[in-house]
N, C-alpha and C. Protein backbone atom coordinates (compact mmCIF):
# COMPACT_ATOMS: atom_id res chain seq x y z
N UNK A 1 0.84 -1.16 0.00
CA UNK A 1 0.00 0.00 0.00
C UNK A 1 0.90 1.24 0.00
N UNK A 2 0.46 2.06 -0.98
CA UNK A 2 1.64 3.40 -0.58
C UNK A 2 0.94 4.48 0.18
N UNK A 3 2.64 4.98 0.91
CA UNK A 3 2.05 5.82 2.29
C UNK A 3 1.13 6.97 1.51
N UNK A 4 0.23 7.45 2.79
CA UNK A 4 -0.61 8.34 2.62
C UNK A 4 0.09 9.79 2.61
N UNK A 5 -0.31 10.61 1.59
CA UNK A 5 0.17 11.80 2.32
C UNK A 5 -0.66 12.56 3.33
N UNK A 6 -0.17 13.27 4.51
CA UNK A 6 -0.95 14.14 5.23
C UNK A 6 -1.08 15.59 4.81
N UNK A 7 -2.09 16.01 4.82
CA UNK A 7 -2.17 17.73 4.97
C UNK A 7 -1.58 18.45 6.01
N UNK A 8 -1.59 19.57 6.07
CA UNK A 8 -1.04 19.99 7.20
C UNK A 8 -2.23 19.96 8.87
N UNK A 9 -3.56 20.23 8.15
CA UNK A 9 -4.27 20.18 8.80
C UNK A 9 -4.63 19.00 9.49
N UNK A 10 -4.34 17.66 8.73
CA UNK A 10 -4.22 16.44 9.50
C UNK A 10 -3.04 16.25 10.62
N UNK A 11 -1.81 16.99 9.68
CA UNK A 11 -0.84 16.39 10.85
C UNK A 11 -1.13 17.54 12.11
N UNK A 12 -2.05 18.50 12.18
CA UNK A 12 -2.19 19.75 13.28
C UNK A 12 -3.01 18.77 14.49
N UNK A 13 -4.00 18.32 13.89
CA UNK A 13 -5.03 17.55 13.93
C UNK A 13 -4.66 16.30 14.86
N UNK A 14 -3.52 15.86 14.66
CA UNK A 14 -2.69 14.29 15.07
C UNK A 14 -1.81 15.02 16.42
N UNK A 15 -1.45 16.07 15.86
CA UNK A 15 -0.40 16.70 16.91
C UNK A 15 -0.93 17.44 18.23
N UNK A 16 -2.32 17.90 18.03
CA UNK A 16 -2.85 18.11 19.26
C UNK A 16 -3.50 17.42 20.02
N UNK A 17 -4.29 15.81 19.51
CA UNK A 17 -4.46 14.61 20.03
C UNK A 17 -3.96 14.21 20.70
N UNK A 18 -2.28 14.55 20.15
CA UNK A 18 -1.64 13.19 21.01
C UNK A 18 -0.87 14.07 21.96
N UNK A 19 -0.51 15.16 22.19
CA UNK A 19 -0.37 16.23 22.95
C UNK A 19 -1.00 16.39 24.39
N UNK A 20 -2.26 15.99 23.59
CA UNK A 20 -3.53 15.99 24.68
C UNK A 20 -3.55 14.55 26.17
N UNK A 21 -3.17 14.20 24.94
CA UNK A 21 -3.68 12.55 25.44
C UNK A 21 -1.97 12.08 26.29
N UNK A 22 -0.89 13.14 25.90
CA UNK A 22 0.54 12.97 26.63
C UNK A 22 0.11 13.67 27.49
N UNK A 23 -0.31 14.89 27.91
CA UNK A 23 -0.44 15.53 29.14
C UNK A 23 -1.55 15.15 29.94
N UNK A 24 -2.59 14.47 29.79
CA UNK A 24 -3.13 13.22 30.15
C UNK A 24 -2.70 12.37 31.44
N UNK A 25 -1.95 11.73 30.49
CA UNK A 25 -0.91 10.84 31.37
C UNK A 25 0.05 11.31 31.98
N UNK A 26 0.59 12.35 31.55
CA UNK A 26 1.59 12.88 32.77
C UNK A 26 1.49 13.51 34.06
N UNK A 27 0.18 14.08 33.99
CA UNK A 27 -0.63 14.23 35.25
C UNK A 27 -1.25 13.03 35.41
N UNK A 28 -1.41 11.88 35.13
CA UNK A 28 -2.10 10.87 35.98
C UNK A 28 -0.78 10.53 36.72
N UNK A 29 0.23 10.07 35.66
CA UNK A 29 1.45 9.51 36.17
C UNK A 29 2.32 10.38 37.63
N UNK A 30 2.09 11.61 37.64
CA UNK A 30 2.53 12.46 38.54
C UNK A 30 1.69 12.24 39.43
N UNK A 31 0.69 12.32 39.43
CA UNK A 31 -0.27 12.31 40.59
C UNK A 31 -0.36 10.83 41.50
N UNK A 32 -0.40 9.56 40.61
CA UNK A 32 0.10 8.38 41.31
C UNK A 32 1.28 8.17 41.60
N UNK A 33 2.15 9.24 41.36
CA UNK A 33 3.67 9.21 41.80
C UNK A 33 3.50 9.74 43.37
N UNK A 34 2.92 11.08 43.13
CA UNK A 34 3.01 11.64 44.22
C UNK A 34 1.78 11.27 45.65
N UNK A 35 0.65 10.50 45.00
CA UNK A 35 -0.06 9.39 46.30
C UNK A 35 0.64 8.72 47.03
N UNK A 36 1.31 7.90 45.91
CA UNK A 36 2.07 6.84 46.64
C UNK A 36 3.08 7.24 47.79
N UNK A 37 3.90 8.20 47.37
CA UNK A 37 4.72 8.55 48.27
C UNK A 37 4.06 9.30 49.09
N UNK A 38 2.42 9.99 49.03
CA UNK A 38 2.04 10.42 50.50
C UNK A 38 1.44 9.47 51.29
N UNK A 39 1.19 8.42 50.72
CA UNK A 39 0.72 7.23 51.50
C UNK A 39 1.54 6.73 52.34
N UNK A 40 2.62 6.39 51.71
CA UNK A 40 4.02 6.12 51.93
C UNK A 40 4.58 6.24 53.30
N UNK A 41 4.87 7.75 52.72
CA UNK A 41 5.39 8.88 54.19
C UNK A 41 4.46 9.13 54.93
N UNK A 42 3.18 9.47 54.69
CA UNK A 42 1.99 9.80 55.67
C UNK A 42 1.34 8.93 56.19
N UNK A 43 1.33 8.16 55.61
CA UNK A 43 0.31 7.02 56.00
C UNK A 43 0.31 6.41 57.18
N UNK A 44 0.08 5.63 57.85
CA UNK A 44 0.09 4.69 59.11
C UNK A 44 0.85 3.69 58.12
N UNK A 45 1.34 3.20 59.40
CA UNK A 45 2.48 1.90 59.73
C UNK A 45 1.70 1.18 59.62
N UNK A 46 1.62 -0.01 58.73
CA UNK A 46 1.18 -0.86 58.53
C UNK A 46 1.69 -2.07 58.87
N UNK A 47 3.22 -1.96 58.24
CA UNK A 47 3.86 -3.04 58.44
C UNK A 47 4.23 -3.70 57.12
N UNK A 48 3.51 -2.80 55.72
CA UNK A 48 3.65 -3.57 54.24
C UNK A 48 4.52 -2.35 53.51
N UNK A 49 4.76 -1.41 54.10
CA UNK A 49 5.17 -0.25 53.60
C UNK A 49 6.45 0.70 54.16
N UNK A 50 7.55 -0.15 54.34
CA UNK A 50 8.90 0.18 55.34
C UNK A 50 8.62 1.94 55.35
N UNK A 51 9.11 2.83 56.16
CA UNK A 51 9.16 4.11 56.36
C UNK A 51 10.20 4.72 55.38
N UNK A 52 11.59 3.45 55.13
CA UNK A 52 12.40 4.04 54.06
C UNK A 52 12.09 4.46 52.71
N UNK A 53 10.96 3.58 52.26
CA UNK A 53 10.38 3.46 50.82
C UNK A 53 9.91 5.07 51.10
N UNK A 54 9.01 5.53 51.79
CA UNK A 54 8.77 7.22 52.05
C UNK A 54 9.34 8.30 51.31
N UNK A 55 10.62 8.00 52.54
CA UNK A 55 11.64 8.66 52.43
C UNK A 55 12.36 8.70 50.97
N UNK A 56 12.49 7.46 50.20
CA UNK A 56 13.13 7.26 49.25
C UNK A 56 12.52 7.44 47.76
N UNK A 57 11.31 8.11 48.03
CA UNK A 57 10.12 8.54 46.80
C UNK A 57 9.87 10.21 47.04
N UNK A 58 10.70 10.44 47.85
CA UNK A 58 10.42 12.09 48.15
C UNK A 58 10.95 12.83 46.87
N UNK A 59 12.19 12.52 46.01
CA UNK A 59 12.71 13.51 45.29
C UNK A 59 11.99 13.05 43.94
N UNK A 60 11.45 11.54 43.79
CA UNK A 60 10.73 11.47 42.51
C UNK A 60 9.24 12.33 42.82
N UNK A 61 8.87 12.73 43.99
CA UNK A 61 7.71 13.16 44.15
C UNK A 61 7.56 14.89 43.85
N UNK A 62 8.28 15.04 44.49
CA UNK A 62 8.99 16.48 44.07
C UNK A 62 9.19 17.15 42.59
N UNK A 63 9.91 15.97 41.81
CA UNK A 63 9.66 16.03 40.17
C UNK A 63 8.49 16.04 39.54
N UNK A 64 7.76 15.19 40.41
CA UNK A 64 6.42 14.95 40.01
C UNK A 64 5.40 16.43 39.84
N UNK A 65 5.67 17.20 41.32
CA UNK A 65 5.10 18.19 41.72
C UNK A 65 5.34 19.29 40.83
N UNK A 66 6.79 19.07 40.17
CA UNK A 66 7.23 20.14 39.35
C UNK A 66 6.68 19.99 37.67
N UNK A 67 6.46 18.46 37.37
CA UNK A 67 5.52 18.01 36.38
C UNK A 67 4.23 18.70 35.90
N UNK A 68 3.28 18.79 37.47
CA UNK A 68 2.09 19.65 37.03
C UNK A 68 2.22 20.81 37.06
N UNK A 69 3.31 21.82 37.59
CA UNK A 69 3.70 22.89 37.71
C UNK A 69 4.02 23.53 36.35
N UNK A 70 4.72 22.52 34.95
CA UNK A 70 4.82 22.63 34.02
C UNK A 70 3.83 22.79 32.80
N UNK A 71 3.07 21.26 33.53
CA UNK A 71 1.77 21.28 32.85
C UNK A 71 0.97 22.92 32.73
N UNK A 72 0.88 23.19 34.09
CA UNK A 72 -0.36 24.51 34.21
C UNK A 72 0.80 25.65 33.44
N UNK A 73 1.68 25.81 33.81
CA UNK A 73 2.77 27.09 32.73
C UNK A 73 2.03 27.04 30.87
N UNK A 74 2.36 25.64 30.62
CA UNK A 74 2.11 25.16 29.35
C UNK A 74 0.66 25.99 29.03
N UNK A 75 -0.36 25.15 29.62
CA UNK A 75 -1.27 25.81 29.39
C UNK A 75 -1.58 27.42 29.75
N UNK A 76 -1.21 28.19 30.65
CA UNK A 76 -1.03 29.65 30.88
C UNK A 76 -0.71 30.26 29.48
N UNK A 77 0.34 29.68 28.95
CA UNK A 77 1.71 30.25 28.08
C UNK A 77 0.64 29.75 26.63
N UNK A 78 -0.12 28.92 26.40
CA UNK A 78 -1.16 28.56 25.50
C UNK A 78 -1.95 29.69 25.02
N UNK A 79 -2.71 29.60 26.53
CA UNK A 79 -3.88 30.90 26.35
C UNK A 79 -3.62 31.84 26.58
N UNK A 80 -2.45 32.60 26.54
CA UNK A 80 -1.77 33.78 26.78
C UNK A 80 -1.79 33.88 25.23
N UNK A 81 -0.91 32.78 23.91
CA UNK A 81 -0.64 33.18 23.15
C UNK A 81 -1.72 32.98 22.36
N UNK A 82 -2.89 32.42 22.61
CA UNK A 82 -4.05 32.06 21.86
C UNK A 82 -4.66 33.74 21.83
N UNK A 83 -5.15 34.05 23.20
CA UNK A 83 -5.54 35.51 23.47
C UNK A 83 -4.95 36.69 22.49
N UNK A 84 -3.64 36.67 22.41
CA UNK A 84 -3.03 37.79 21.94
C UNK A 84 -3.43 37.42 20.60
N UNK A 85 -3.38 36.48 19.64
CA UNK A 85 -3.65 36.45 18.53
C UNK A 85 -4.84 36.51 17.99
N UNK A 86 -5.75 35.96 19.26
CA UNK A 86 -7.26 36.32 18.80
C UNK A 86 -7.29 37.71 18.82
N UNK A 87 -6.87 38.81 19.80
CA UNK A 87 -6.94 39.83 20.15
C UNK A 87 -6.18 40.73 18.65
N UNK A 88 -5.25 40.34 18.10
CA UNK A 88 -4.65 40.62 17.23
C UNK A 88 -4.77 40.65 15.54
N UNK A 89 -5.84 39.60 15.64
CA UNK A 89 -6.35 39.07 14.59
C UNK A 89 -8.09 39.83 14.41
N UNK A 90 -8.65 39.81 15.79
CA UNK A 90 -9.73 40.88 15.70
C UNK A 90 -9.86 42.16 15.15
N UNK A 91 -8.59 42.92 15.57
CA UNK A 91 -8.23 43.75 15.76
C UNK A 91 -8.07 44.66 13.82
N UNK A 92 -7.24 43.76 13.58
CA UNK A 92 -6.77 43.93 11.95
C UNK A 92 -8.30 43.17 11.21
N UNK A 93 -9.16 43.12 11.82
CA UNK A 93 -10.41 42.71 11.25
C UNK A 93 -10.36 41.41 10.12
N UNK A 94 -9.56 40.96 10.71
CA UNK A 94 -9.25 39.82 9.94
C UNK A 94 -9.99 38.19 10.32
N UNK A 95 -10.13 37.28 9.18
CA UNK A 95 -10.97 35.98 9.70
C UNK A 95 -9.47 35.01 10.07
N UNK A 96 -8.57 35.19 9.88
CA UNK A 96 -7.76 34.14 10.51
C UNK A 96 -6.54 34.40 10.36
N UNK A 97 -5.51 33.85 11.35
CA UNK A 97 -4.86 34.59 11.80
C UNK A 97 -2.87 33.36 11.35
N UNK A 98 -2.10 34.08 11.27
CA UNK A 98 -0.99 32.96 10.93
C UNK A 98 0.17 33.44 12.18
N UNK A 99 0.27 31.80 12.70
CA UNK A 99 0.86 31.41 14.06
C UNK A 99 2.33 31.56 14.05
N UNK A 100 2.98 31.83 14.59
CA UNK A 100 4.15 32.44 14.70
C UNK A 100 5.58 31.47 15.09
N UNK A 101 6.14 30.49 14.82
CA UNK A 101 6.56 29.31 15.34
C UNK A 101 7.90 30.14 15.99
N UNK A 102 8.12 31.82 15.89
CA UNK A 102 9.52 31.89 16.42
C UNK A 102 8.96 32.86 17.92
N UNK A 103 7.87 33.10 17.67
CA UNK A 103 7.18 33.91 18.80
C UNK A 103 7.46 33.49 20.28
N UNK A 104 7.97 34.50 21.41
CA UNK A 104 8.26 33.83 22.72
C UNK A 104 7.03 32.91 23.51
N UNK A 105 6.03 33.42 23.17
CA UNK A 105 4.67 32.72 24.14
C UNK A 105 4.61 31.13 23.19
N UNK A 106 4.84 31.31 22.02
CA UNK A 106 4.44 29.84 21.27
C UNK A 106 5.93 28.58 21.81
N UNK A 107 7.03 29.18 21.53
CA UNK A 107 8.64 28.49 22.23
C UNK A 107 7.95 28.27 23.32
N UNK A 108 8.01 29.44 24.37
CA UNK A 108 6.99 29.09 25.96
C UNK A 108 6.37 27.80 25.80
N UNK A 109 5.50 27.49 25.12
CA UNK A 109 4.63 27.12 24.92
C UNK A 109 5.01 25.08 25.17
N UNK A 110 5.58 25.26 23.80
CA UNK A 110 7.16 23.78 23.65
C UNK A 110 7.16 23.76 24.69
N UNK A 111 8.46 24.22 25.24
CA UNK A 111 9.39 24.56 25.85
C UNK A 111 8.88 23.46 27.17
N UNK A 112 7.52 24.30 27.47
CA UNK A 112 7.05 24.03 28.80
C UNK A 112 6.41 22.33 28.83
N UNK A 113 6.32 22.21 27.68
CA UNK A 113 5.39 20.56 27.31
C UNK A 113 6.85 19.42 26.96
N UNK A 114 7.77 20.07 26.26
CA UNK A 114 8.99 19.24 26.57
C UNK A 114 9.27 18.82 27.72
N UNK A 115 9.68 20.42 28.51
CA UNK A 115 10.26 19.97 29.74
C UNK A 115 9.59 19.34 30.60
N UNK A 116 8.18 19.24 30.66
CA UNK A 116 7.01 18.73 31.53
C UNK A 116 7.55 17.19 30.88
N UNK A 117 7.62 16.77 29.99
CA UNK A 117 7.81 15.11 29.38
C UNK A 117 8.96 14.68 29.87
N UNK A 118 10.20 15.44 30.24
CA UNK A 118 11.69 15.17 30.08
C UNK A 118 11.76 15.13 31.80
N UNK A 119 11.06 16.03 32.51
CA UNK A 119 10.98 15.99 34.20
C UNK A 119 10.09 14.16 34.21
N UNK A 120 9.19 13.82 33.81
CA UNK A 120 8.25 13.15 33.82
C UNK A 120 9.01 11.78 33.89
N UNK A 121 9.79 11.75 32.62
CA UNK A 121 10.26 10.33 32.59
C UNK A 121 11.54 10.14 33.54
N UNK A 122 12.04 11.20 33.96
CA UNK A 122 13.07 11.09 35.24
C UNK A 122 12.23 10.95 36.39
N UNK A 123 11.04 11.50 36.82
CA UNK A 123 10.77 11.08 38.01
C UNK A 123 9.75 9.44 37.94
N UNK A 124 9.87 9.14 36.97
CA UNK A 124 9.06 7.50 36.41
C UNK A 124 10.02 6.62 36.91
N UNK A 125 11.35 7.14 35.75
CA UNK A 125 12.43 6.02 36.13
C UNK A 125 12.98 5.96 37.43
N UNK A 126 12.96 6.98 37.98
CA UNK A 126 13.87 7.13 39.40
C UNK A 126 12.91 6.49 40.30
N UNK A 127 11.12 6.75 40.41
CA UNK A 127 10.43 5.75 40.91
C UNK A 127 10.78 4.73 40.76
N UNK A 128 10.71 4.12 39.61
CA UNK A 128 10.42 2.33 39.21
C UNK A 128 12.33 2.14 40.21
N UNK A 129 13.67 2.31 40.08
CA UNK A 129 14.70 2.29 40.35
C UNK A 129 14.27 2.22 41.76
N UNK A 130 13.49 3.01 42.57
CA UNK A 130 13.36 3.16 44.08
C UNK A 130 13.14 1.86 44.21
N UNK A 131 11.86 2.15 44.11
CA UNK A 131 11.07 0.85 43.77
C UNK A 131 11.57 -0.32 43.82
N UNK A 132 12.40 -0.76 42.96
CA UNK A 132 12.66 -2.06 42.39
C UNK A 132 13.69 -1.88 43.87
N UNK A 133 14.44 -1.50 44.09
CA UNK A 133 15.60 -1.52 45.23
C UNK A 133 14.91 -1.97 46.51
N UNK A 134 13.95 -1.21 46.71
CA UNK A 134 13.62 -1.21 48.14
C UNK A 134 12.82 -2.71 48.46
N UNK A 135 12.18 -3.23 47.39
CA UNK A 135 11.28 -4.52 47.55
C UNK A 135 12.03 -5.19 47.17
């Protein structure tokens, strides 16, 4: 079968899906990062859950914390640059408007969804590494 070509509007289309559906999971993944370790550390003594394991999920939890911290920038730095262009594009009475890929709020924008992915899979691996050590 020969490959399909995409439009641009398909690959826009593919790229905010899966965008969507990555920041998704990186707040689920952060957020069961950072339960666990309040269960962990906070929790009552059970007796299934050594106090070290706690202790030893604090700095992946921390990454974690800085994960959704990224997440919400991302989106800030979104509708900051969505705003200005609607605002910009109104303005010049115009029906649509062309996106700026060198613009600081759109980089922002990256920038903040990279680094949210690149914090993410360091505080995954450094979990699973705790993890695997301590049991």
């Amino acid at each position: 079968m020969p490959p399909h070509l995409a439009t641009i509007e398909e690959l826009r289309k593919d790229l905010a899906a899966t965008s969507q559906i990555l920041s998704e999971r990186s707040r689920v993944i952060a957020l069961g990062i950072i339960g666990i370790w309040w269960s962990a550390h906070w929790g009552e003594e059970t007796g299934h859950i050594p106090q070290q394991i706690g202790d030893a999920l604090k700095w992946p939890a921390f990454l974690s914390i800085a994960v959704l911290i990224l997440d919400f920038l991302q989106y800030v730095a979104g509708y900051a640059e969505t705003f200005h262009l609607h605002r910009a594009t109104e303005k010049a009475g115009h029906d649509s408007a062309s996106i700026d890929s060198h613009a600081l709020l759109y980089r922002a924008r990256m920038w903040f969804f990279i680094g949210k992915l690149i914090v993410l899979g360091t505080a995954a691996i450094w979990f699973i590494v705790v993890v695997g050590m301590l049991i």
